[in-house]
Protein backbone atom coordinates (compact mmCIF):
# COMPACT_ATOMS: atom_id res chain seq x y z
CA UNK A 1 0.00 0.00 0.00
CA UNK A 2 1.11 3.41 -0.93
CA UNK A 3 1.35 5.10 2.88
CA UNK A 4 -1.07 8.16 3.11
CA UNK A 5 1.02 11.96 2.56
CA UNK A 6 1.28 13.63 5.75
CA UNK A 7 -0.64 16.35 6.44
CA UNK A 8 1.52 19.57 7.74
CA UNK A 9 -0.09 21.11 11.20
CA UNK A 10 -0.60 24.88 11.07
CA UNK A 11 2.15 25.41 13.28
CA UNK A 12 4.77 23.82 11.18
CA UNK A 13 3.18 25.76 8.03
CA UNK A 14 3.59 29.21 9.53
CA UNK A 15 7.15 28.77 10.97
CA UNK A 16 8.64 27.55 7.40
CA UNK A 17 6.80 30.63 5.74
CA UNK A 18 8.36 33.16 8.58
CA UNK A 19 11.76 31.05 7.46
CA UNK A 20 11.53 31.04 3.73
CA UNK A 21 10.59 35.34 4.18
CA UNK A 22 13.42 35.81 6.43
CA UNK A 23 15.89 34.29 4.09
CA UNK A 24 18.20 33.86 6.89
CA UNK A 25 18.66 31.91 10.16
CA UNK A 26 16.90 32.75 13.08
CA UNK A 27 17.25 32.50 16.74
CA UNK A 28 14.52 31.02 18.83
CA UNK A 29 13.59 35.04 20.12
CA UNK A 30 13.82 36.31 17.02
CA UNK A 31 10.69 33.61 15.60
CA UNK A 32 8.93 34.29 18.57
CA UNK A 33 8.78 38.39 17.66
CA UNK A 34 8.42 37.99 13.86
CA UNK A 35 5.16 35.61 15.01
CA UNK A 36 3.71 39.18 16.68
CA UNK A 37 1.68 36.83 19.49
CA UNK A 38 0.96 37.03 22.94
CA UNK A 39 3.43 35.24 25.26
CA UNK A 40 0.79 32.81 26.32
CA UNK A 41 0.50 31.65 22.85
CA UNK A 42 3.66 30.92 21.89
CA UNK A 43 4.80 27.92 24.28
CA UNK A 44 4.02 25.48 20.79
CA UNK A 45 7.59 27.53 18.81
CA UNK A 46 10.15 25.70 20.51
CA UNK A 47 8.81 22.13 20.32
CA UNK A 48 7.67 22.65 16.69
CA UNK A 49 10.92 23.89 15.73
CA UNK A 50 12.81 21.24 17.29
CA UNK A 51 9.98 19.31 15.10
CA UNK A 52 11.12 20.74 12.31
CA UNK A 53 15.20 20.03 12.88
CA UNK A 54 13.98 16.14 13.63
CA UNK A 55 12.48 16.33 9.92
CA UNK A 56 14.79 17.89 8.41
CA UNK A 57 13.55 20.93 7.55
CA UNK A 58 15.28 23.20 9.14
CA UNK A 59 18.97 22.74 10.89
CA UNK A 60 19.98 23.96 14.68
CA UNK A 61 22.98 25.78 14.08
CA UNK A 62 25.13 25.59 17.24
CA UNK A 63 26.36 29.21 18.61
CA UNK A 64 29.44 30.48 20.92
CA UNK A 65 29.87 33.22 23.51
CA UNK A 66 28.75 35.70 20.69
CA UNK A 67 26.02 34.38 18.86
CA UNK A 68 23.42 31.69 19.86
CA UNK A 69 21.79 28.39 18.77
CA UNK A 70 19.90 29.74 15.59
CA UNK A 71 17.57 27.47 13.05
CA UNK A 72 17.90 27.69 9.68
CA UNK A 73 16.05 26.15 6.55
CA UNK A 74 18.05 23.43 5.20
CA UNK A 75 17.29 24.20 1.36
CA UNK A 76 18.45 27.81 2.20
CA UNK A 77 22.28 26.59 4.02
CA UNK A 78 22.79 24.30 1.12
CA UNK A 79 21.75 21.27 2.88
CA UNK A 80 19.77 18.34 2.39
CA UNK A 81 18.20 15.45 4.67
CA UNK A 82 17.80 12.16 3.46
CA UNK A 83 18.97 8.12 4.22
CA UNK A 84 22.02 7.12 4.68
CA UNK A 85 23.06 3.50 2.61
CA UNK A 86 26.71 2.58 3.78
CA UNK A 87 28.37 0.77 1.28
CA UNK A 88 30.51 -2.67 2.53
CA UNK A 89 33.60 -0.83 0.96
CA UNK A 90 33.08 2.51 3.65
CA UNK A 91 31.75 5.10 1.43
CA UNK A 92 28.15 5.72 1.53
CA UNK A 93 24.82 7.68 -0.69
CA UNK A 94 22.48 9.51 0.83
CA UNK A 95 18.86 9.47 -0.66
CA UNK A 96 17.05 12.78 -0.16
CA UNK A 97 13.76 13.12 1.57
CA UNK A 98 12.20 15.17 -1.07
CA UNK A 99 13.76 13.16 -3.88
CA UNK A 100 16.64 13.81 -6.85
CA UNK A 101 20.05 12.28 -7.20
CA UNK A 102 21.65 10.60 -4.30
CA UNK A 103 24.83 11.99 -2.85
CA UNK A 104 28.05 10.64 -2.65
CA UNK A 105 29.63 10.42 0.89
CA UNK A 106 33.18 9.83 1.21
CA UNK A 107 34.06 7.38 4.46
CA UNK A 108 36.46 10.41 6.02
CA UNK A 109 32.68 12.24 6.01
CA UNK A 110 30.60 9.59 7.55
CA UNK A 111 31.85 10.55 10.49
CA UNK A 112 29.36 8.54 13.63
CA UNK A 113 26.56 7.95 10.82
CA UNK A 114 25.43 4.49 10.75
CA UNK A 115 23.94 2.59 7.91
CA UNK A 116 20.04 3.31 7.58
CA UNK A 117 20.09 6.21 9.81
CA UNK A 118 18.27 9.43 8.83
CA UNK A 119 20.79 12.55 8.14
CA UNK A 120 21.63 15.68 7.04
CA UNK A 121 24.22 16.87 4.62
CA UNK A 122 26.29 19.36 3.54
CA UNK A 123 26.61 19.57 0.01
CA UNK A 124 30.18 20.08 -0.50
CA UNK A 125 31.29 19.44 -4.21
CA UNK A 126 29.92 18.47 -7.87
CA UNK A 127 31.96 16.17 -10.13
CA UNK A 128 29.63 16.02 -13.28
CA UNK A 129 26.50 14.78 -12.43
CA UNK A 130 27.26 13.12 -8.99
CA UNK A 131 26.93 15.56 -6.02
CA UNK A 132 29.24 15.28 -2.92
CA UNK A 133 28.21 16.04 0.67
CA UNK A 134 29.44 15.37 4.21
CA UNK A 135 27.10 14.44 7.16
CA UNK A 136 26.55 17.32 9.67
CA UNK A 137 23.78 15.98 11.89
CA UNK A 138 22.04 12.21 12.66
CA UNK A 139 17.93 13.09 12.22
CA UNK A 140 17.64 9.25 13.46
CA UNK A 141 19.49 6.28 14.56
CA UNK A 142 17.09 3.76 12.47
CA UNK A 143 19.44 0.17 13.23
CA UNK A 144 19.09 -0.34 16.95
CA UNK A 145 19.65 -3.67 17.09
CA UNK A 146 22.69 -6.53 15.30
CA UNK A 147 22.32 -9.72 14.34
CA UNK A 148 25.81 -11.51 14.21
CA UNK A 149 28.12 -13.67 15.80
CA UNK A 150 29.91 -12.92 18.77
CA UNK A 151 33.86 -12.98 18.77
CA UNK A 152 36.32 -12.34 21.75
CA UNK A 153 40.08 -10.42 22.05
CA UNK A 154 41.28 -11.10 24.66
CA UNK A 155 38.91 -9.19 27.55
CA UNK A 156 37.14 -7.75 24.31
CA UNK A 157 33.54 -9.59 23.15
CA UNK A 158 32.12 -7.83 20.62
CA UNK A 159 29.62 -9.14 18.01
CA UNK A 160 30.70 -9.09 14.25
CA UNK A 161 27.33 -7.66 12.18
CA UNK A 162 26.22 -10.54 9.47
CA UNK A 163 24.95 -7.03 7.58
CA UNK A 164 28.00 -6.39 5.50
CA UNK A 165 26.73 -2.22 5.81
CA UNK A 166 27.70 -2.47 9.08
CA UNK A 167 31.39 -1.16 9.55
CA UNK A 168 31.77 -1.19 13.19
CA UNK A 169 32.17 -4.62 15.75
CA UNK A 170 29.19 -3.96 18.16
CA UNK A 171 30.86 -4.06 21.64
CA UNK A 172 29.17 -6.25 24.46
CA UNK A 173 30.71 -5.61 28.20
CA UNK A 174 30.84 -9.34 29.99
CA UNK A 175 27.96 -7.97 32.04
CA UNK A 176 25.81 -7.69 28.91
CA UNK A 177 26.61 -11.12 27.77
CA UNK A 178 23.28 -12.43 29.14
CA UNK A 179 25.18 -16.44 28.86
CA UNK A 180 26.53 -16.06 25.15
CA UNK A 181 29.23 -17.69 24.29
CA UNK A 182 32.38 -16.80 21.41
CA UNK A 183 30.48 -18.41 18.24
CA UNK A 184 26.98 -18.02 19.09
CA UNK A 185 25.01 -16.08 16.90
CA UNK A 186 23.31 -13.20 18.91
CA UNK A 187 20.42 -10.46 18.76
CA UNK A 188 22.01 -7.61 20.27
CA UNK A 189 20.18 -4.18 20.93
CA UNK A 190 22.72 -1.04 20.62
CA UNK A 191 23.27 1.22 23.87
CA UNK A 192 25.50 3.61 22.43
CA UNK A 193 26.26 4.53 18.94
CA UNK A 194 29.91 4.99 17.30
CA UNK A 195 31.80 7.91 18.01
CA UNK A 196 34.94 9.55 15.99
CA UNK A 197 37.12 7.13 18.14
CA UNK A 198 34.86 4.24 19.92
CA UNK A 199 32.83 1.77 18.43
CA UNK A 200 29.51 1.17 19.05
CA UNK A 201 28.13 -0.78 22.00
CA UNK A 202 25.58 -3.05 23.25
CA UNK A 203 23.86 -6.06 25.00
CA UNK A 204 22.80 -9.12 24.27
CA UNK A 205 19.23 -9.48 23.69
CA UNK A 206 18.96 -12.95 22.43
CA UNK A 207 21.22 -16.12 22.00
CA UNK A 208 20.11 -17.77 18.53
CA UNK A 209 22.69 -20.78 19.10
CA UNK A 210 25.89 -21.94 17.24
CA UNK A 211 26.35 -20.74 13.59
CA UNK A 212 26.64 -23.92 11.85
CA UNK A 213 23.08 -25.17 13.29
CA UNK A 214 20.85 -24.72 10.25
CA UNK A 215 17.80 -23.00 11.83
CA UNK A 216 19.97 -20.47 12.78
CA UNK A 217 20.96 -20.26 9.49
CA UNK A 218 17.78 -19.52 8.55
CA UNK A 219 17.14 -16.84 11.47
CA UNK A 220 20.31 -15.30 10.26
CA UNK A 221 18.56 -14.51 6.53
CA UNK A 222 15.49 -13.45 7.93
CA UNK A 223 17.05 -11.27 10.11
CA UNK A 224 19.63 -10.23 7.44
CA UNK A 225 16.97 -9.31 4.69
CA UNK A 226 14.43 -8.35 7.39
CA UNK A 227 11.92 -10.75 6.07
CA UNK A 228 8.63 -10.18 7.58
CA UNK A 229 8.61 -13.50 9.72
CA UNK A 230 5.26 -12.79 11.55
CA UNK A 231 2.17 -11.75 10.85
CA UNK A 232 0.24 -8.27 12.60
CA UNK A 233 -2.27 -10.06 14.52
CA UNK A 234 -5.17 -8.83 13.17
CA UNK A 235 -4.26 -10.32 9.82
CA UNK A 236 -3.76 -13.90 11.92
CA UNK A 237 -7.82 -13.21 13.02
CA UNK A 238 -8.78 -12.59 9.28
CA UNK A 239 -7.25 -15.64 8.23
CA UNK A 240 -8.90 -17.42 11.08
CA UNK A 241 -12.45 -16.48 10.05
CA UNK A 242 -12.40 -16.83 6.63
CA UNK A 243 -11.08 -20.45 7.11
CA UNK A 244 -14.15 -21.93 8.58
CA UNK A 245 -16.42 -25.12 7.62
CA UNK A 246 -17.00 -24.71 3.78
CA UNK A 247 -21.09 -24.53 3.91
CA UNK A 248 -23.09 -26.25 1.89
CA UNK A 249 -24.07 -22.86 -0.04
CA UNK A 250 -20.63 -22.62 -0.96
CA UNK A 251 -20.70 -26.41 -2.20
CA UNK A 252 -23.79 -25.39 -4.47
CA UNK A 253 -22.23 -22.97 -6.06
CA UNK A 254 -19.51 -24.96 -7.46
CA UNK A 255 -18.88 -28.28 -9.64
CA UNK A 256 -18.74 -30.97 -7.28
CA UNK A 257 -15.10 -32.85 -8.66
CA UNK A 258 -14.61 -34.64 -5.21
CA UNK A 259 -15.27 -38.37 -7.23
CA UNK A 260 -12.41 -37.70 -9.60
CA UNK A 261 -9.02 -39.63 -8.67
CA UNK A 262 -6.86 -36.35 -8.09
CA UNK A 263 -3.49 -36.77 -7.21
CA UNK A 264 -0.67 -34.28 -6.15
CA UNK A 265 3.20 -34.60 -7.69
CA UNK A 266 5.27 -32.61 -5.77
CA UNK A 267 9.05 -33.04 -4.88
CA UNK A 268 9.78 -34.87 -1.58
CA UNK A 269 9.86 -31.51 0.91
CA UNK A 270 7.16 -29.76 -0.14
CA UNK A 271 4.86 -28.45 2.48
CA UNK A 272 1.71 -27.38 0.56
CA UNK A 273 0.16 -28.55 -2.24
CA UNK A 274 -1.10 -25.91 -4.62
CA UNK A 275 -2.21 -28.10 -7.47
CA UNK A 276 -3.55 -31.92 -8.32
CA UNK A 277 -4.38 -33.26 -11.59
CA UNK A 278 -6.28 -36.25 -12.58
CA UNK A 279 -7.23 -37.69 -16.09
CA UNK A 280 -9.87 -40.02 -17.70
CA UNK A 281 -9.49 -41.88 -20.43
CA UNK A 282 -12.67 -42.30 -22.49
CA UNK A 283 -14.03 -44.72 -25.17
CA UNK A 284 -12.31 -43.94 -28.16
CA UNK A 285 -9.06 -42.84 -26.85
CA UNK A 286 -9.99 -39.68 -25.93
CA UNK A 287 -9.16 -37.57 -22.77
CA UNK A 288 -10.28 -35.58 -20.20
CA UNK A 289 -7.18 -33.82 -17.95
CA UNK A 290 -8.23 -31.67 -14.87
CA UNK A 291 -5.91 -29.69 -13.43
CA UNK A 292 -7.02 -28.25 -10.30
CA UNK A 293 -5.13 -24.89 -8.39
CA UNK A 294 -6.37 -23.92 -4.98
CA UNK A 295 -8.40 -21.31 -5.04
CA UNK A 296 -6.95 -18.87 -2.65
CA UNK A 297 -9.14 -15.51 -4.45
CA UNK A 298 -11.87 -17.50 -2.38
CA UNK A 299 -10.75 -16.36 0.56
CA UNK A 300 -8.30 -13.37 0.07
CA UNK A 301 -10.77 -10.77 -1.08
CA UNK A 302 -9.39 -7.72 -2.85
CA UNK A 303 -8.38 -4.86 -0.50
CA UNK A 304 -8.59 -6.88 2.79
CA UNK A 305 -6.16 -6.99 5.52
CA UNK A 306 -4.80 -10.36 3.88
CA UNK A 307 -4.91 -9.15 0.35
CA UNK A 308 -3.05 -5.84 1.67
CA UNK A 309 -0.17 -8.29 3.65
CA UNK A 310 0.18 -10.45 0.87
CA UNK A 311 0.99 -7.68 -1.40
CA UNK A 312 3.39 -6.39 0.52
CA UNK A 313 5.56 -9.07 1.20
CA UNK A 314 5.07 -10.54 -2.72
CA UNK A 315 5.80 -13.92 -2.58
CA UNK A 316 6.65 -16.74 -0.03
CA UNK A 317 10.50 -17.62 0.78
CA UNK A 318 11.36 -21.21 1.68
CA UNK A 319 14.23 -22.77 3.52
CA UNK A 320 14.87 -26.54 4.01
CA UNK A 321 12.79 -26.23 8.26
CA UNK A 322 10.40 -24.04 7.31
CA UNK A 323 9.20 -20.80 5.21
CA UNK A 324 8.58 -17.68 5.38
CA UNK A 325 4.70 -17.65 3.69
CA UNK A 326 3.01 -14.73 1.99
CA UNK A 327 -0.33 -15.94 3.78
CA UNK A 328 -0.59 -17.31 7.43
CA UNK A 329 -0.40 -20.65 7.68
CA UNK A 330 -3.98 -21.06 8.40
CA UNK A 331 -4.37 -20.85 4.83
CA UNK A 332 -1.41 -21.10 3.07
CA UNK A 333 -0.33 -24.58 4.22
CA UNK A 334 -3.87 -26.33 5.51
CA UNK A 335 -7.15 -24.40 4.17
CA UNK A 336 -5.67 -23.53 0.36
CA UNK A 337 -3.27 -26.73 0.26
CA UNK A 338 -5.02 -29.57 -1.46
CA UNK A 339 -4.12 -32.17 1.13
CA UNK A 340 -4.84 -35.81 0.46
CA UNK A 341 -8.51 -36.80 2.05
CA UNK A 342 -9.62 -32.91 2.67
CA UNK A 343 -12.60 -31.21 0.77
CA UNK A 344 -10.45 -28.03 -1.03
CA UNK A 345 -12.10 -25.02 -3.34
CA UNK A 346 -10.43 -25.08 -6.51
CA UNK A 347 -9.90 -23.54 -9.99
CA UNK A 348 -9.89 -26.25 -12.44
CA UNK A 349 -9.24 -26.16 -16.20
CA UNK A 350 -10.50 -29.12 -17.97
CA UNK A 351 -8.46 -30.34 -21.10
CA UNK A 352 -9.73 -32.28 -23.79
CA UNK A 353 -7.73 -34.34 -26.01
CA UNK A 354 -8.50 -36.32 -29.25
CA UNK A 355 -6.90 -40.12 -29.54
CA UNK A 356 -4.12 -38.39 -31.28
CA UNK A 357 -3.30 -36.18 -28.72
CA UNK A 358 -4.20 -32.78 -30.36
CA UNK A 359 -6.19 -30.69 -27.81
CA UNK A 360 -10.36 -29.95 -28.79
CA UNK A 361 -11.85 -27.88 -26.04
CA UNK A 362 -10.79 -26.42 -22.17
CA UNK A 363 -13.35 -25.07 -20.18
CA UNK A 364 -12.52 -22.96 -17.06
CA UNK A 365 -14.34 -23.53 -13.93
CA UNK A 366 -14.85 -23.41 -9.90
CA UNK A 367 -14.76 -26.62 -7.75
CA UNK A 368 -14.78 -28.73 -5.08
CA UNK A 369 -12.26 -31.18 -5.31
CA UNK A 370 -10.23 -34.04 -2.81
CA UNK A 371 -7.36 -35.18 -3.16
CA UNK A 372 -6.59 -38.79 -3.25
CA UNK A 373 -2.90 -39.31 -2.54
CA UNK A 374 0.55 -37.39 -2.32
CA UNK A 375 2.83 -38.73 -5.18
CA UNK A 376 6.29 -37.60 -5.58
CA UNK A 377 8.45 -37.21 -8.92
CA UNK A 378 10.56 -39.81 -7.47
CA UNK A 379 7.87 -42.18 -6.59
CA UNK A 380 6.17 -41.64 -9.89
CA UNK A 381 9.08 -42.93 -12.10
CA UNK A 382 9.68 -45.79 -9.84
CA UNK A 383 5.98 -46.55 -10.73
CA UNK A 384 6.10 -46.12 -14.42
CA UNK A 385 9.62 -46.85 -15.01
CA UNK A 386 11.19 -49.34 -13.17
CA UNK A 387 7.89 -50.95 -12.80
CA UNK A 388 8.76 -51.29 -8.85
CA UNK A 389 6.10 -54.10 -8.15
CA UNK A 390 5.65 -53.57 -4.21
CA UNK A 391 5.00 -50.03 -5.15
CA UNK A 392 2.77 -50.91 -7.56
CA UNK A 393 1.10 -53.08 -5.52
CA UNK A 394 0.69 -50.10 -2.67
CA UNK A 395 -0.62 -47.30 -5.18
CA UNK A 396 -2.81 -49.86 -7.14
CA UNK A 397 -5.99 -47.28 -7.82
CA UNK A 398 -3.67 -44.65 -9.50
CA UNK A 399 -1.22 -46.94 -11.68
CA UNK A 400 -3.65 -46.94 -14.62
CA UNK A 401 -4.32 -43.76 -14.60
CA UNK A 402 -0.51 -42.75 -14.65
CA UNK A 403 -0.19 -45.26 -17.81
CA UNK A 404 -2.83 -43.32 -19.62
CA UNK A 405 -0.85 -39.79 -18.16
CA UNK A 406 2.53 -41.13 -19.97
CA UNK A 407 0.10 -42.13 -23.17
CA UNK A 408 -1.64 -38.90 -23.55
CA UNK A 409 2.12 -37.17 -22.79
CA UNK A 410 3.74 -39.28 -25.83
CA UNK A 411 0.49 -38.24 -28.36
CA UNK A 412 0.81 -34.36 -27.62
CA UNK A 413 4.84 -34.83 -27.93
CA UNK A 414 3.82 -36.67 -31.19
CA UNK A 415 1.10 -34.13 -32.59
CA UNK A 416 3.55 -31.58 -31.98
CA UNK A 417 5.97 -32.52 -33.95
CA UNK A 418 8.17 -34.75 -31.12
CA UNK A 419 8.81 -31.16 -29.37
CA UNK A 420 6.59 -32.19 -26.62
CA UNK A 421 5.08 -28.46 -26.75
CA UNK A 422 1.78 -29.19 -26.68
CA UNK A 423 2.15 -31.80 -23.04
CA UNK A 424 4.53 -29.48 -21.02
């Protein structure tokens, strides 16, 4: 979802206006006569301006003995706010709020910036198109926690960021260590941020376990490509109610499939089961082939909290424990995964083919369809094959049909010129 423009309170209106007519910086006294207001009514200036500096708007130029703190607008001082992506080799862009080219940062003008925090710069240079700029202020510290694995020097522990953006060893005092151990990979939340000459430190939040242990493997990549790994709660409750009891008006309303011997192929670790297929061979030598998909529009609806959360995160990422689903598993590995012996809502296409394997008709349809068994690729060539006879023997009811599969596969490879075009 595109998020919703803010709108600007009057407050923060007027004091950019006073700004942009002054043309110069200001001192907190000198906005507070140029507004012309009663004292009582001006006890909102400070806190909006300071507001203002923690957007980026304006800048808090620091006085001396002669001259005070004064704000200034950050367009007028040559100056621009924006985020800060530090680059593995120590130089780092900055992407302005408002837009435009990014600007180059050397490393010597990072100076305590982070990666992903919220700055503002001084433009500095031009070398053709690129603009150069040095960081003046943090706006905000965005990373506050590390993810990494936790390393000892002598009386030094300090965690090693698995985020290559990350220049600086987070370090943990032994008080901090919460029982982690040198090798365990650790959440730790930052307490204080790099300086010109310290490095950042912190304390451990969490102990993940030893790197080489695959689920933390797959913590660390989550973690790493901040992979939305739960679900906002009221998204969890959606999923929840749509996945009830399918009624029996529901059941009307579709082509009732469940008689049909449909069968899943999947590899050997898959976890849900989008699609099943089953075929019948008619007098003749002709074919029907239904090929069933879950039908997950059923209960996504367009605009809803799950259609919104799917859309955001795009697609579902899978390691060899577990995944990381676009839909909550209420739905994306039980109610919309055509598990063997369950009634499932489907979209089936039926496809039908002459003796010689050219197709005549497809028809597109909703349905209610069950699936009869879980077949792997593996388990299907040993069938067809090798001819394994125990096998065989086990998945009797669906041998024949996988005969006729391999038949109807060999006439479209044949009516299409041996390409096998028309089967795949």
């Amino acid at each position: 979802m595109t998020p919703k423009k803010r709108t600007r309170p009057p407050g923060e209106k007027k004091l950019l206006r006073l700004f942009r007519r002054a043309g110069r910086p200001l001192a907190l006294a000198e906005v507070k006569q140029a507004l012309a207001l009663p004292a009582r009514q001006l006890a909102w200036v400070e806190g909006t301006l300071n507001r203002l500096v923690e957007q980026g708007e304006l800048v808090l130029l620091k006085g001396n003995r002669f001259k005070g703190n004064r704000y200034g607008l950050t367009a007028k001082l040559n100056l621009v706010s924006g985020e800060l992506s530090v680059h593995p080799d120590g130089y780092g862009f900055v992407t302005p709020d408002g837009g435009g080219r990014d600007i180059f940062i050397a490393a010597a003008n990072l100076k305590e910036a982070w990666h992903g925090d919220r700055v503002v710069v001084r433009l500095e240079a031009r070398r053709g198109k690129r603009r150069e700029g040095r960081v003046i202020r943090i706006l905000e510290r965005r990373v506050q926690e590390v993810l990494g694995v936790l390393a000892q020097a002598a009386d030094t522990y300090y965690v090693e960021p698995e985020d290559e953006h990350l220049l600086f060893n987070l370090i943990i005092p032994p008080a901090k260590l919460n029982g982690a151990q040198p090798g365990h990979v650790v959440r730790a939340r930052v307490t204080h941020y790099p300086t010109a000459h310290l490095n950042p430190q912190g304390e451990v939040v969490e102990v993940l376990g030893p790197l080489e242990d695959a689920e933390v493997q797959t913590y660390i990549v989550v973690g790493k490509y901040n992979l939305p790994d739960k679900f906002p709660p009221e998204v969890e409750a959606e999923a929840e109610a749509m996945a009830g009891a399918l009624s029996p008006k529901v059941m009307q309303l579709r082509e009732d499939l469940r008689h049909l011997p449909f069968i899943t192929i999947d590899s050997e670790n898959a976890r849900d089961f989008d699609d099943a297929i089953a075929l019948v061979k008619k007098p003749g030598g002709f074919y029907s082939l239904y090929v069933a998909v879950a039908d997950v529009s059923f209960y996504v609806a367009p605009g809803s909290r799950l259609d919104q959360e799917a859309h955001h995160r795009g697609t579902s990422v899978y390691f060899p424990q577990r995944a990381v689903h676009m839909l909550p598993e209420r739905l994306s590995t039980d109610i919309c995964s055509l598990r063997p012996g369950e009634d499932r809502l489907a979209v089936v296409v039926r496809l039908d083919y002459d003796r010689r394997g050219r197709l005549r008709r497809t028809r597109f349809f909703r349905a209610v369809v069950k699936n009869k068994a879980r077949l792997t690729y593996r388990l299907v060539q040993r069938l067809l094959t090798e001819k394994d006879r125990q096998l065989r023997r086990s998945f009797r009811p669906f041998v024949k049909m996988l005969n006729h599969m391999a038949e109807l596969c060999q006439s479209c490879s044949a009516s299409a010129g041996g390409s096998g075009a028309a089967c795949s």
